[in-house]
C-alpha atoms as a PDB file:
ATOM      1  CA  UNK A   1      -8.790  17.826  58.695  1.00  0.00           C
ATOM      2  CA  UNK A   2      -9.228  15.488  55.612  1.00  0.00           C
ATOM      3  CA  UNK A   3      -7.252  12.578  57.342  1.00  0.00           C
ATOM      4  CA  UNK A   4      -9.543  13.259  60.396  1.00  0.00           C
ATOM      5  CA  UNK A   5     -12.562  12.561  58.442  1.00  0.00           C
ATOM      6  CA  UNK A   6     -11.073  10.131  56.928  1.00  0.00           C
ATOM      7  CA  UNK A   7     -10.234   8.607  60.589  1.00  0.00           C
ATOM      8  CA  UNK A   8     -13.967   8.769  61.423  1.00  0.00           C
ATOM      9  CA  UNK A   9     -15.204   6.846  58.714  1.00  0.00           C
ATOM     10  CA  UNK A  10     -13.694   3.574  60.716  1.00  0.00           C
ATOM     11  CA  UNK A  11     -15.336   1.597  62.772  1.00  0.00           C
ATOM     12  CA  UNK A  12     -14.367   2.692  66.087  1.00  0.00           C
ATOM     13  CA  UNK A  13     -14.741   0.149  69.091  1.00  0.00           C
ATOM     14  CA  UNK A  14     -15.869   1.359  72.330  1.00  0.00           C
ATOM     15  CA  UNK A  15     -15.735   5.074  71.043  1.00  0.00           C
ATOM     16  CA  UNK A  16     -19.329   5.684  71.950  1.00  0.00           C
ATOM     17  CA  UNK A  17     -20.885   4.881  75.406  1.00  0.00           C
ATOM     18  CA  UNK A  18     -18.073   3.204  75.957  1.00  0.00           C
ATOM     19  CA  UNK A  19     -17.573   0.367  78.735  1.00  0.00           C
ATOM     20  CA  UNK A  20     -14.862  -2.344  80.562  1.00  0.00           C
ATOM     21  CA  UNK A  21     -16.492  -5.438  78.259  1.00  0.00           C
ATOM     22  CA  UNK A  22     -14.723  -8.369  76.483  1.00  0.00           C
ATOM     23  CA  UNK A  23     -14.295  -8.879  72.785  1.00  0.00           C
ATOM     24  CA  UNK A  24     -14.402 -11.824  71.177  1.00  0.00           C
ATOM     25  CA  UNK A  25     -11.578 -12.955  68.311  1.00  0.00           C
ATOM     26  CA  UNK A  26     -13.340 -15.601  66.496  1.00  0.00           C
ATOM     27  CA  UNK A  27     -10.719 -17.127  64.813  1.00  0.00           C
ATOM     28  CA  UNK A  28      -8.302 -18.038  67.889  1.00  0.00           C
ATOM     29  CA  UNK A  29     -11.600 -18.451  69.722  1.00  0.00           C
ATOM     30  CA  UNK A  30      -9.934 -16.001  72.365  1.00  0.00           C
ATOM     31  CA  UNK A  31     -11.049 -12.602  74.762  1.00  0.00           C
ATOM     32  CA  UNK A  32     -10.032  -9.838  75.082  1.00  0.00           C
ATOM     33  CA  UNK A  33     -10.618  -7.481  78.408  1.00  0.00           C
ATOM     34  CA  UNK A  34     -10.959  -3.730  77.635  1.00  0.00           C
ATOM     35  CA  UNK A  35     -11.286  -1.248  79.668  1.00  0.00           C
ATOM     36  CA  UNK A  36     -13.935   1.563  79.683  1.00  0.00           C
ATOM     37  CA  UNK A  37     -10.987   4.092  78.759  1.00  0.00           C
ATOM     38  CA  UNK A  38     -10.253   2.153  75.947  1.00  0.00           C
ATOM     39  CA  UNK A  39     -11.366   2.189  72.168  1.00  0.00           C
ATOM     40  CA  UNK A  40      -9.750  -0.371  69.156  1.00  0.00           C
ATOM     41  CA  UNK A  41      -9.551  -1.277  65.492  1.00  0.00           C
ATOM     42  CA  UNK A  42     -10.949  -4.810  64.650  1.00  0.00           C
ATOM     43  CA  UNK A  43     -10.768  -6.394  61.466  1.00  0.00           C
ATOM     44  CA  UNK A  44      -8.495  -6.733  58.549  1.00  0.00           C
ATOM     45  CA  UNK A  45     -10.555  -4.211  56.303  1.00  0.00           C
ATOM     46  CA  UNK A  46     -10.043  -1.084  58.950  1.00  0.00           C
ATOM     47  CA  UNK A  47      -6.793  -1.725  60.206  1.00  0.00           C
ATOM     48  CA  UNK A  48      -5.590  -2.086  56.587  1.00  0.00           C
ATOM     49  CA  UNK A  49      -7.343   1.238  55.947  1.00  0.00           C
ATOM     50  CA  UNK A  50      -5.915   2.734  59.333  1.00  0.00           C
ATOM     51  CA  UNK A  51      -1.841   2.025  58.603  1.00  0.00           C
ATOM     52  CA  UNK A  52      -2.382   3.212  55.231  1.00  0.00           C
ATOM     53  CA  UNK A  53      -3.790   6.138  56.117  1.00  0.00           C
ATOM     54  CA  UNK A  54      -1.685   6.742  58.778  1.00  0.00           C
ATOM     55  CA  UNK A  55       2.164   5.264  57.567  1.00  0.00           C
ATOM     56  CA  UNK A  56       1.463   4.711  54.077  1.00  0.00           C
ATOM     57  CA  UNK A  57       1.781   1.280  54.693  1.00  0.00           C
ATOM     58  CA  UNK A  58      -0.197  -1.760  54.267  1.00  0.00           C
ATOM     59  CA  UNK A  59      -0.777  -3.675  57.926  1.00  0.00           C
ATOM     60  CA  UNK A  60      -2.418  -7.445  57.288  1.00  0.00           C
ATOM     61  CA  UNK A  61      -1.229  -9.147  59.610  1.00  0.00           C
ATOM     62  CA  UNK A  62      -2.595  -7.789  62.951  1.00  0.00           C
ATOM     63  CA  UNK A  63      -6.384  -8.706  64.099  1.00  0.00           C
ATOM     64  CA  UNK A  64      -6.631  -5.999  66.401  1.00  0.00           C
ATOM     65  CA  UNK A  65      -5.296  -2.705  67.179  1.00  0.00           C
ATOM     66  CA  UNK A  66      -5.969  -0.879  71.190  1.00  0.00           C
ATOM     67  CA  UNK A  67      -5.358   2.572  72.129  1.00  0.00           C
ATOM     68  CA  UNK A  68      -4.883   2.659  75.802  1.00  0.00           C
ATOM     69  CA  UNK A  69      -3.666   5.900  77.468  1.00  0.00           C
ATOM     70  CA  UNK A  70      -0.439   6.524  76.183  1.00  0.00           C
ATOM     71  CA  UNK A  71       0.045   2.773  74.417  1.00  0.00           C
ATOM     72  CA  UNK A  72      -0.981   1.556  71.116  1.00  0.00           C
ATOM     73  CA  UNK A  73      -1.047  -2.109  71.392  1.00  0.00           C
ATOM     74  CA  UNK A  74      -1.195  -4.782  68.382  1.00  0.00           C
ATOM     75  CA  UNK A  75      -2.635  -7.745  68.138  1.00  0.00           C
ATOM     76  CA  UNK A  76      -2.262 -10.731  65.750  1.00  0.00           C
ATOM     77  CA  UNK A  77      -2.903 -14.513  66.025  1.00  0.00           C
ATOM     78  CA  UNK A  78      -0.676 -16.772  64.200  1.00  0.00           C
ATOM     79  CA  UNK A  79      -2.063 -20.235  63.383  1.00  0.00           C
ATOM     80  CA  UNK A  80       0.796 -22.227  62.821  1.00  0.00           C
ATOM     81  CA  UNK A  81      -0.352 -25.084  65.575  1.00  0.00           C
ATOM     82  CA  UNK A  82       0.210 -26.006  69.394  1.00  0.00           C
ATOM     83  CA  UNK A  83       3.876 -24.913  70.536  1.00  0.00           C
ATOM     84  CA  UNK A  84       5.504 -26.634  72.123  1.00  0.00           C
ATOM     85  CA  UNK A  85       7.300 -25.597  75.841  1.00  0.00           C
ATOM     86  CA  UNK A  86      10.038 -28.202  75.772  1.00  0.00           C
ATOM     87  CA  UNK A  87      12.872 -25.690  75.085  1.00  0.00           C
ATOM     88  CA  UNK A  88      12.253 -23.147  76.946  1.00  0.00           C
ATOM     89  CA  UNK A  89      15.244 -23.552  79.562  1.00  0.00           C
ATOM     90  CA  UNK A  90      17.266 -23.008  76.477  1.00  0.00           C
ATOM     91  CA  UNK A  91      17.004 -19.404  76.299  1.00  0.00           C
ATOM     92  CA  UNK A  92      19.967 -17.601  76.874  1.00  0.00           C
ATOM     93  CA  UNK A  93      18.275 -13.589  77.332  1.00  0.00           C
ATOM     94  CA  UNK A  94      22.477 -12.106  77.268  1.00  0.00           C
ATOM     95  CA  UNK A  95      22.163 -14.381  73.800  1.00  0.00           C
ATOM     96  CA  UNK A  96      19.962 -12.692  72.739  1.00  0.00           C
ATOM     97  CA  UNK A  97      20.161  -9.222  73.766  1.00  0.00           C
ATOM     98  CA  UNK A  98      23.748  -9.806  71.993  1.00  0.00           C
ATOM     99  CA  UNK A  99      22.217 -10.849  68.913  1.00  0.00           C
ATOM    100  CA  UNK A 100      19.350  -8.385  68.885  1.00  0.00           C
ATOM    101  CA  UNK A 101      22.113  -5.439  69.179  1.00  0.00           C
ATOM    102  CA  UNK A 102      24.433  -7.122  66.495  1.00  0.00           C
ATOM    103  CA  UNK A 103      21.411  -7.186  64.258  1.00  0.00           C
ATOM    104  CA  UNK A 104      20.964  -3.508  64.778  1.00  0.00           C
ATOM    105  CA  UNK A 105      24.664  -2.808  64.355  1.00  0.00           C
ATOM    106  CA  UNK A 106      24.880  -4.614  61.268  1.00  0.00           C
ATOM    107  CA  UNK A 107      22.309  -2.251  59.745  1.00  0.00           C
ATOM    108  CA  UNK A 108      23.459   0.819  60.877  1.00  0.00           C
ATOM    109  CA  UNK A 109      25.950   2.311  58.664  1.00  0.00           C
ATOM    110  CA  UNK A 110      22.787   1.417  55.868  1.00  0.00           C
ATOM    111  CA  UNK A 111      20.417   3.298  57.443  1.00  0.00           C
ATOM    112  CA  UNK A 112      22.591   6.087  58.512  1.00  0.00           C
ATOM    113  CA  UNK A 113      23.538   6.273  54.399  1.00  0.00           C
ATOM    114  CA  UNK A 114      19.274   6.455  53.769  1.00  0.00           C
ATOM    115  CA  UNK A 115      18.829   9.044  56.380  1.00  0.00           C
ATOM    116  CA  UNK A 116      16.880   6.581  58.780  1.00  0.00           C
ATOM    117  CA  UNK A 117      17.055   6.578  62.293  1.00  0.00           C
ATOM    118  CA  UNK A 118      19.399   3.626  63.503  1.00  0.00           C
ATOM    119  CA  UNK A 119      19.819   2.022  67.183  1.00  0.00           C
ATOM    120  CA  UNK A 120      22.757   2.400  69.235  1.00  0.00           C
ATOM    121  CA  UNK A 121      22.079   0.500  72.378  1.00  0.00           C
ATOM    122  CA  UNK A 122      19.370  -2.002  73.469  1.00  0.00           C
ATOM    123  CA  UNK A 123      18.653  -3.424  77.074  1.00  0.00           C
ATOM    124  CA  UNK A 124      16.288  -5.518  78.765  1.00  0.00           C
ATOM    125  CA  UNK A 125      13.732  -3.900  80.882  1.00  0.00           C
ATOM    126  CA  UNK A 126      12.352  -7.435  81.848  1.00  0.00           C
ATOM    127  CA  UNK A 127      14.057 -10.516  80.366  1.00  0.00           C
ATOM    128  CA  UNK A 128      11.958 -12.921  78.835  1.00  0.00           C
ATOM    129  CA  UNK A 129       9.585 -15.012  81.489  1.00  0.00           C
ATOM    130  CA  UNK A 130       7.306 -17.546  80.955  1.00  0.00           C
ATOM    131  CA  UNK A 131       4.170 -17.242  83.070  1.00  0.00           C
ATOM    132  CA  UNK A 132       3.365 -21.468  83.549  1.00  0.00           C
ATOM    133  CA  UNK A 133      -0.523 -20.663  84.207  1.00  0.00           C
ATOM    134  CA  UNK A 134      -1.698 -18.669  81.878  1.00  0.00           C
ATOM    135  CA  UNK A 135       1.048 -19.871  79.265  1.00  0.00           C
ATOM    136  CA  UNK A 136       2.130 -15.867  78.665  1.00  0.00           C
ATOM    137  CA  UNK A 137       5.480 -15.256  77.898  1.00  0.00           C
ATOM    138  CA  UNK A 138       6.371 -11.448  78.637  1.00  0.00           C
ATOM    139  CA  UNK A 139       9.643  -9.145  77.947  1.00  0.00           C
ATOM    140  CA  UNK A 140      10.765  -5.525  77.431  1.00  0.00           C
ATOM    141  CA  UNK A 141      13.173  -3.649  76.322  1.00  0.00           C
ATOM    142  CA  UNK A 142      14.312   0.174  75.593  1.00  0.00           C
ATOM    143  CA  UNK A 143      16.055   1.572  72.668  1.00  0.00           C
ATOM    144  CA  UNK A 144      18.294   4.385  72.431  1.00  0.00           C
ATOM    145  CA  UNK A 145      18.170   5.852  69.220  1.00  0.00           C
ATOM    146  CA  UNK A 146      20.053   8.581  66.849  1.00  0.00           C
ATOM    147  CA  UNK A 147      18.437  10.252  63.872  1.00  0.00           C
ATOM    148  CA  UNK A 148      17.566  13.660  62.332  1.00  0.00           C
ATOM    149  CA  UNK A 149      16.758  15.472  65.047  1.00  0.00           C
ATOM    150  CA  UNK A 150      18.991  13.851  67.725  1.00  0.00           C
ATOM    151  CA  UNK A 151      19.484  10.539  70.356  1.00  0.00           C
ATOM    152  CA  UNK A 152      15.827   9.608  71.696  1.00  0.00           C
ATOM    153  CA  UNK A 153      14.429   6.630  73.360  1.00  0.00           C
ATOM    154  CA  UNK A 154      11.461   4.083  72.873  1.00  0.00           C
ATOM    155  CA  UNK A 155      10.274   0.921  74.732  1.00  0.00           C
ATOM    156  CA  UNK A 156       8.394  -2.654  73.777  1.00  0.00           C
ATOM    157  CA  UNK A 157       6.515  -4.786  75.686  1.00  0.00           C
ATOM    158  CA  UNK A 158       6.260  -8.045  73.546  1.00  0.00           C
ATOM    159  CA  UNK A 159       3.845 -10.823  74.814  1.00  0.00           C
ATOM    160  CA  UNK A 160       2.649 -14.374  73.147  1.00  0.00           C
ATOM    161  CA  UNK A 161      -0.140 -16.200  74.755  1.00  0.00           C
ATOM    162  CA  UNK A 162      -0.421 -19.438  73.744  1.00  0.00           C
ATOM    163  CA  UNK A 163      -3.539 -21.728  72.830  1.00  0.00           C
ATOM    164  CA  UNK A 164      -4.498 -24.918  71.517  1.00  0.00           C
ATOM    165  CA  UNK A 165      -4.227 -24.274  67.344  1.00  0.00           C
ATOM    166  CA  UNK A 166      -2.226 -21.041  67.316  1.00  0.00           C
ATOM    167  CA  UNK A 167      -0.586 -18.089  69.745  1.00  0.00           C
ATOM    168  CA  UNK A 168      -1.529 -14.815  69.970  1.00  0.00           C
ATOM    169  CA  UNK A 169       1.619 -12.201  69.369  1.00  0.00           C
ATOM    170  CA  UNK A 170       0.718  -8.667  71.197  1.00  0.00           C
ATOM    171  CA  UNK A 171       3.728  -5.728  71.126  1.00  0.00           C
ATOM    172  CA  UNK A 172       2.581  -2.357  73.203  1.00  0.00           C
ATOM    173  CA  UNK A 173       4.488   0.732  71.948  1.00  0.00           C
ATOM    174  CA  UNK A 174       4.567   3.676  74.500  1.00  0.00           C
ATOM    175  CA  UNK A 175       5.970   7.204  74.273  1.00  0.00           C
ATOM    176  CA  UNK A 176       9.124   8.000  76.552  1.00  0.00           C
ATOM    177  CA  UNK A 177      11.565  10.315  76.904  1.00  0.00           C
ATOM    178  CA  UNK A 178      15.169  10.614  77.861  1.00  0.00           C
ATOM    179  CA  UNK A 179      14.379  11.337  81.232  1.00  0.00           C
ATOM    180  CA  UNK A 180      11.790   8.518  81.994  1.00  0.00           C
ATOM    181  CA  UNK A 181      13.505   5.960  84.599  1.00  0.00           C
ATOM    182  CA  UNK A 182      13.771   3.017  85.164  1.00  0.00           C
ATOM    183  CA  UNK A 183      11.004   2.199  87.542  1.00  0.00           C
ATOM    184  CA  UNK A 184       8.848   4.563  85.212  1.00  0.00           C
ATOM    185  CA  UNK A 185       9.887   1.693  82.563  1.00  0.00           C
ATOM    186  CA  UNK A 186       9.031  -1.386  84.510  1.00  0.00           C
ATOM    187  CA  UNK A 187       5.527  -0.024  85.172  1.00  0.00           C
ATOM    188  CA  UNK A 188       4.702   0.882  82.415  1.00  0.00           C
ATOM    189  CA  UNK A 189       5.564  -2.905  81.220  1.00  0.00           C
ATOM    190  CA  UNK A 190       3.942  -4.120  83.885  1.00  0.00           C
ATOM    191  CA  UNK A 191       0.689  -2.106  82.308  1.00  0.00           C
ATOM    192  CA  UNK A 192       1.245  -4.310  79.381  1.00  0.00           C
ATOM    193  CA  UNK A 193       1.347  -7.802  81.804  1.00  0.00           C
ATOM    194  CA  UNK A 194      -1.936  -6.724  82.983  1.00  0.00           C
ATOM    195  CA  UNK A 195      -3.716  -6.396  79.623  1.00  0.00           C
ATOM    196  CA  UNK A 196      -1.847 -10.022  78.698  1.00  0.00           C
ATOM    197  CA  UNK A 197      -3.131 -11.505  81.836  1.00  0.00           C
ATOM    198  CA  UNK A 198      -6.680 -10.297  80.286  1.00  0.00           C
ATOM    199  CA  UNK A 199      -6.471 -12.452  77.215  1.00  0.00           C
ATOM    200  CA  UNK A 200      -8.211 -15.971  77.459  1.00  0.00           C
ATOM    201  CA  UNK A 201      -8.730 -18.757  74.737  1.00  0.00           C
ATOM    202  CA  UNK A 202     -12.309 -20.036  75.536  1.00  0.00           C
ATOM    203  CA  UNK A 203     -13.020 -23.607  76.280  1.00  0.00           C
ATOM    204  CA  UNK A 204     -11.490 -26.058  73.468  1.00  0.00           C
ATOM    205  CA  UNK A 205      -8.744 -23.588  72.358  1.00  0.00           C
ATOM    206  CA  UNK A 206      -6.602 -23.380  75.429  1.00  0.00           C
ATOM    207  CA  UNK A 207      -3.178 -24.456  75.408  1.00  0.00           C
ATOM    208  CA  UNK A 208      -4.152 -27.241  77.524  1.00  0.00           C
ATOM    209  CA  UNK A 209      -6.565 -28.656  75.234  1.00  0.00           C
ATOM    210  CA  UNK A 210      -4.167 -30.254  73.155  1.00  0.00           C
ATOM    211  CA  UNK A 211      -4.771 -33.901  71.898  1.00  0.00           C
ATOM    212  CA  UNK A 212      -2.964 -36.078  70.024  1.00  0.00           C
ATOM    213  CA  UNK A 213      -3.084 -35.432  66.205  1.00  0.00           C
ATOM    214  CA  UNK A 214      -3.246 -31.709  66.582  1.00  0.00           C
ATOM    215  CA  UNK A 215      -1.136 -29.847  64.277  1.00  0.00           C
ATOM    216  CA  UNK A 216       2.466 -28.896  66.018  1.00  0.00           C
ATOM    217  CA  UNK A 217       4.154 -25.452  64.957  1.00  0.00           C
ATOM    218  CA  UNK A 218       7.727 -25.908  63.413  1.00  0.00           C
ATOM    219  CA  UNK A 219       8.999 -23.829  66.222  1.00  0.00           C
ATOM    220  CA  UNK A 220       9.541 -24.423  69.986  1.00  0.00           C
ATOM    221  CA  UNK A 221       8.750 -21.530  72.796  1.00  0.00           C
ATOM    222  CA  UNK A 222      12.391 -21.012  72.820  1.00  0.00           C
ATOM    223  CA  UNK A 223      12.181 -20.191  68.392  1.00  0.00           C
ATOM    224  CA  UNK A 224       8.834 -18.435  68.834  1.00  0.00           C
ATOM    225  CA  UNK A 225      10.601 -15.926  71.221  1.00  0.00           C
ATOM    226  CA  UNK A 226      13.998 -15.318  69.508  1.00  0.00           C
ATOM    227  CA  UNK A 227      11.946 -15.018  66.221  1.00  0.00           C
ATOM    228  CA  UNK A 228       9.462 -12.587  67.814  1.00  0.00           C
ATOM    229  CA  UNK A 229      12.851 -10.542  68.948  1.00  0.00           C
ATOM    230  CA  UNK A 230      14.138 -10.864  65.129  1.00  0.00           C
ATOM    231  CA  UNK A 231      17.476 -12.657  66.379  1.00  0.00           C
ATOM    232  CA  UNK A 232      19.386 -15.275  64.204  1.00  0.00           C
ATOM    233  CA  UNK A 233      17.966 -18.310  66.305  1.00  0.00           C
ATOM    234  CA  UNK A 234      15.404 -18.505  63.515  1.00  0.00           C
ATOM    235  CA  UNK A 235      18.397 -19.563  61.000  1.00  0.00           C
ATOM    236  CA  UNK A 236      18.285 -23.109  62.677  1.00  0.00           C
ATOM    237  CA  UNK A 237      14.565 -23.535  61.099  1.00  0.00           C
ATOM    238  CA  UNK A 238      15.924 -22.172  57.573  1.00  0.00           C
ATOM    239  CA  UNK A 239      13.316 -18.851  57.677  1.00  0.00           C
ATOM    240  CA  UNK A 240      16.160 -16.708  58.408  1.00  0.00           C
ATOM    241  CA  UNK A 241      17.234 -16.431  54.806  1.00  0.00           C
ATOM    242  CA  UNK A 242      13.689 -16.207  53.524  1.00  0.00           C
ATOM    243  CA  UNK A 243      13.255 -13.346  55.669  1.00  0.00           C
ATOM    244  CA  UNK A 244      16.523 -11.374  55.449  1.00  0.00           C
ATOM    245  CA  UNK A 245      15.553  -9.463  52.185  1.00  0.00           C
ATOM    246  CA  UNK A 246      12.745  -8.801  54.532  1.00  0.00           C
ATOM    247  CA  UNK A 247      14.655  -7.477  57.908  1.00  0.00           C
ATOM    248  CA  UNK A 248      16.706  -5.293  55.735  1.00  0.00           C
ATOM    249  CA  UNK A 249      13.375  -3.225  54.267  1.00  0.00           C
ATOM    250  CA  UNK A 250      11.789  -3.575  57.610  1.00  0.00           C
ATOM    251  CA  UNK A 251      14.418  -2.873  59.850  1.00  0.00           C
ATOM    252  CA  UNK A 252      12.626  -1.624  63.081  1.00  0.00           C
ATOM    253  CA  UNK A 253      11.069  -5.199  62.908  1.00  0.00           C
ATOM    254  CA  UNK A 254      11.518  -5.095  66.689  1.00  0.00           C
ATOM    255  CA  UNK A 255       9.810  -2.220  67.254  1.00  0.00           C
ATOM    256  CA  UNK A 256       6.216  -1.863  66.057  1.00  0.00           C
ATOM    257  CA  UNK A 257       5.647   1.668  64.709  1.00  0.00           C
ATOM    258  CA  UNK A 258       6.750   4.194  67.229  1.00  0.00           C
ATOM    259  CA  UNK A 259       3.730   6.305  65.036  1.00  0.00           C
ATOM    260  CA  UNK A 260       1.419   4.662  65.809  1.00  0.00           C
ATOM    261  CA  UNK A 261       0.920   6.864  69.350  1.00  0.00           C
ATOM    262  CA  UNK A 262       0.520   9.766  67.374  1.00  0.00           C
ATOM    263  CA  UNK A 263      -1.738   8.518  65.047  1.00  0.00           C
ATOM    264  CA  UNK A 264      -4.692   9.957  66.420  1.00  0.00           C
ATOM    265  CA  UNK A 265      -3.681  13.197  66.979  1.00  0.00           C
ATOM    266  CA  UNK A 266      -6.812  14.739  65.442  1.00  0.00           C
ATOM    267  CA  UNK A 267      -9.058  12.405  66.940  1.00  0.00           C
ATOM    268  CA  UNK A 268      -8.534  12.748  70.594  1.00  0.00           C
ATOM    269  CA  UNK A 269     -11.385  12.285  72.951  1.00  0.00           C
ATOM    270  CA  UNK A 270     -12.140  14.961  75.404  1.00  0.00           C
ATOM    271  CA  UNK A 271     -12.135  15.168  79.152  1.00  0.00           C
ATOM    272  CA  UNK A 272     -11.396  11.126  79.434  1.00  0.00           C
ATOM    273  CA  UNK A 273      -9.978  11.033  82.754  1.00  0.00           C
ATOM    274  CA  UNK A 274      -6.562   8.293  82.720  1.00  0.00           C
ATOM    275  CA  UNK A 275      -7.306   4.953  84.408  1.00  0.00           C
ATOM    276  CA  UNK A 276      -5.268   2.301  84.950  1.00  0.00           C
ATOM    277  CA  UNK A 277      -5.722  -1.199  84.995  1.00  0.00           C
ATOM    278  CA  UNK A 278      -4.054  -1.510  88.532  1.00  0.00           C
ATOM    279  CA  UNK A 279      -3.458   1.630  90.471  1.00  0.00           C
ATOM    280  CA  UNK A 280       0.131   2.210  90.482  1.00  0.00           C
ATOM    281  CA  UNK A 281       2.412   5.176  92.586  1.00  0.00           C
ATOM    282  CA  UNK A 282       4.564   6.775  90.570  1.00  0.00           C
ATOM    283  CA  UNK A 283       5.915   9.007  93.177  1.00  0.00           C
END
């Protein structure tokens, strides 16, 4: 009841009268599509206040946080400068699903000695793709886990959309089960594609705005998304040592907070009917 009060002193997006509008990130100079069915965090100051309250945990880097049916989806822009597309041929996704599950089973028999829940097997649900037009890159992927009460699973979604100064980094964390399937999986990603493909940098920020002098990011398409996925590719730019202390505090770095979907469990909205932003048949 306290935390719920708490909760309620936010700012709440789209909470009251709510409606499908777009919202504006001023610093990417970039919308965002919403849906009526859909309320969000905006702002360092209450999504600070929101993790903390919520994991006990400090969150500055995202710019925006959505609830959306059964996802919570996070948003934060990175201005590091136009990337570049060059490399993208380059990635390898059996590298890097090989690398993302080495990661994990290097930090296993640590987290098993902590009591922490610890990854035993990761697969794609979509490799990485690279949508040319609307300079998206999407993927997915499910985790089977083991921890204190038992094997479970969990999914990401993981998009970047890309603009003229900066890219915008979005993961979508949804509740599963054991028993959700495979084509349960893939539309539920595809979910996620749809609220990507609802992202647009306004006119003078778009990816193809670009002009000579512009600052470049240090990484490639092909670094951005092996980075994003927490794999050793990022050793060939020298961050990979900065960050290890890093990985190995924040080992679920490839999974956003699987809490998150729970975190407003005391502050659910009644008799808001489930919409979609395509219709899809799950039968």
């Amino acid at each position: 009841e306290e935390r719920r009060k708490k909760l309620d002193s936010l700012t709440w997006y789209n909470w009251d009268n709510p409606k499908d509008h777009k919202t504006l990130l001023k610093k990417p100079n970039a919308e965002i599509y919403i849906l009526e069915n859909e309320y969000y965090l905006k702002g360092t100051k209450d999504i600070n206040q929101y993790s903390w309250w919520i994991f006990g945990e400090e969150n500055i880097q995202n710019n925006l946080i959505v609830f959306s049916g059964d996802q919570t989806i996070y948003v934060q822009y990175v201005d590091d400068g136009y990337v570049t597309i060059d490399d993208w041929k380059s990635i390898n996704p059996e590298d890097l699903i090989a690398e993302m599950r080495k990661a994990q089973e290097d930090w296993k028999d640590e987290l098993k000695k902590t009591g922490q829940n610890y990854i035993e097997e990761l697969n794609w649900i979509y490799k990485p793709t690279f949508d040319s037009e609307k300079n998206a890159i999407y993927v997915s992927y499910e985790g089977s886990w083991n921890g204190k009460k038992g094997k479970y699973k969990s999914m990401q979604t993981n998009s970047i959309v890309l603009g003229r100064k900066g890219h915008l980094k979005l993961a979508f964390v949804t509740s599963i089960t054991n028993e959700t399937t495979k084509l349960e999986l893939e539309q539920i990603s595809n979910l996620a594609k749809d609220f990507t493909d609802g992202i647009d940098f306004l006119e003078g920020s778009k990816h193809a705005d670009y002009k000579s002098g512009d600052k470049v990011a240090a990484l490639g398409i092909g670094g951005l998304v092996a980075g994003t996925l927490g794999v050793k590719a990022l050793a060939k730019v020298g961050i990979l040592a900065k960050l290890a202390p890093f990985l190995m505090k924040f080992w679920w770095i490839i999974f956003a907070p699987i809490a998150a979907i729970i975190g407003l469990a005391n502050k659910k909205k009644p008799n808001v009917r489930k919409r979609k932003r395509k219709e899809i048949d799950y039968d």
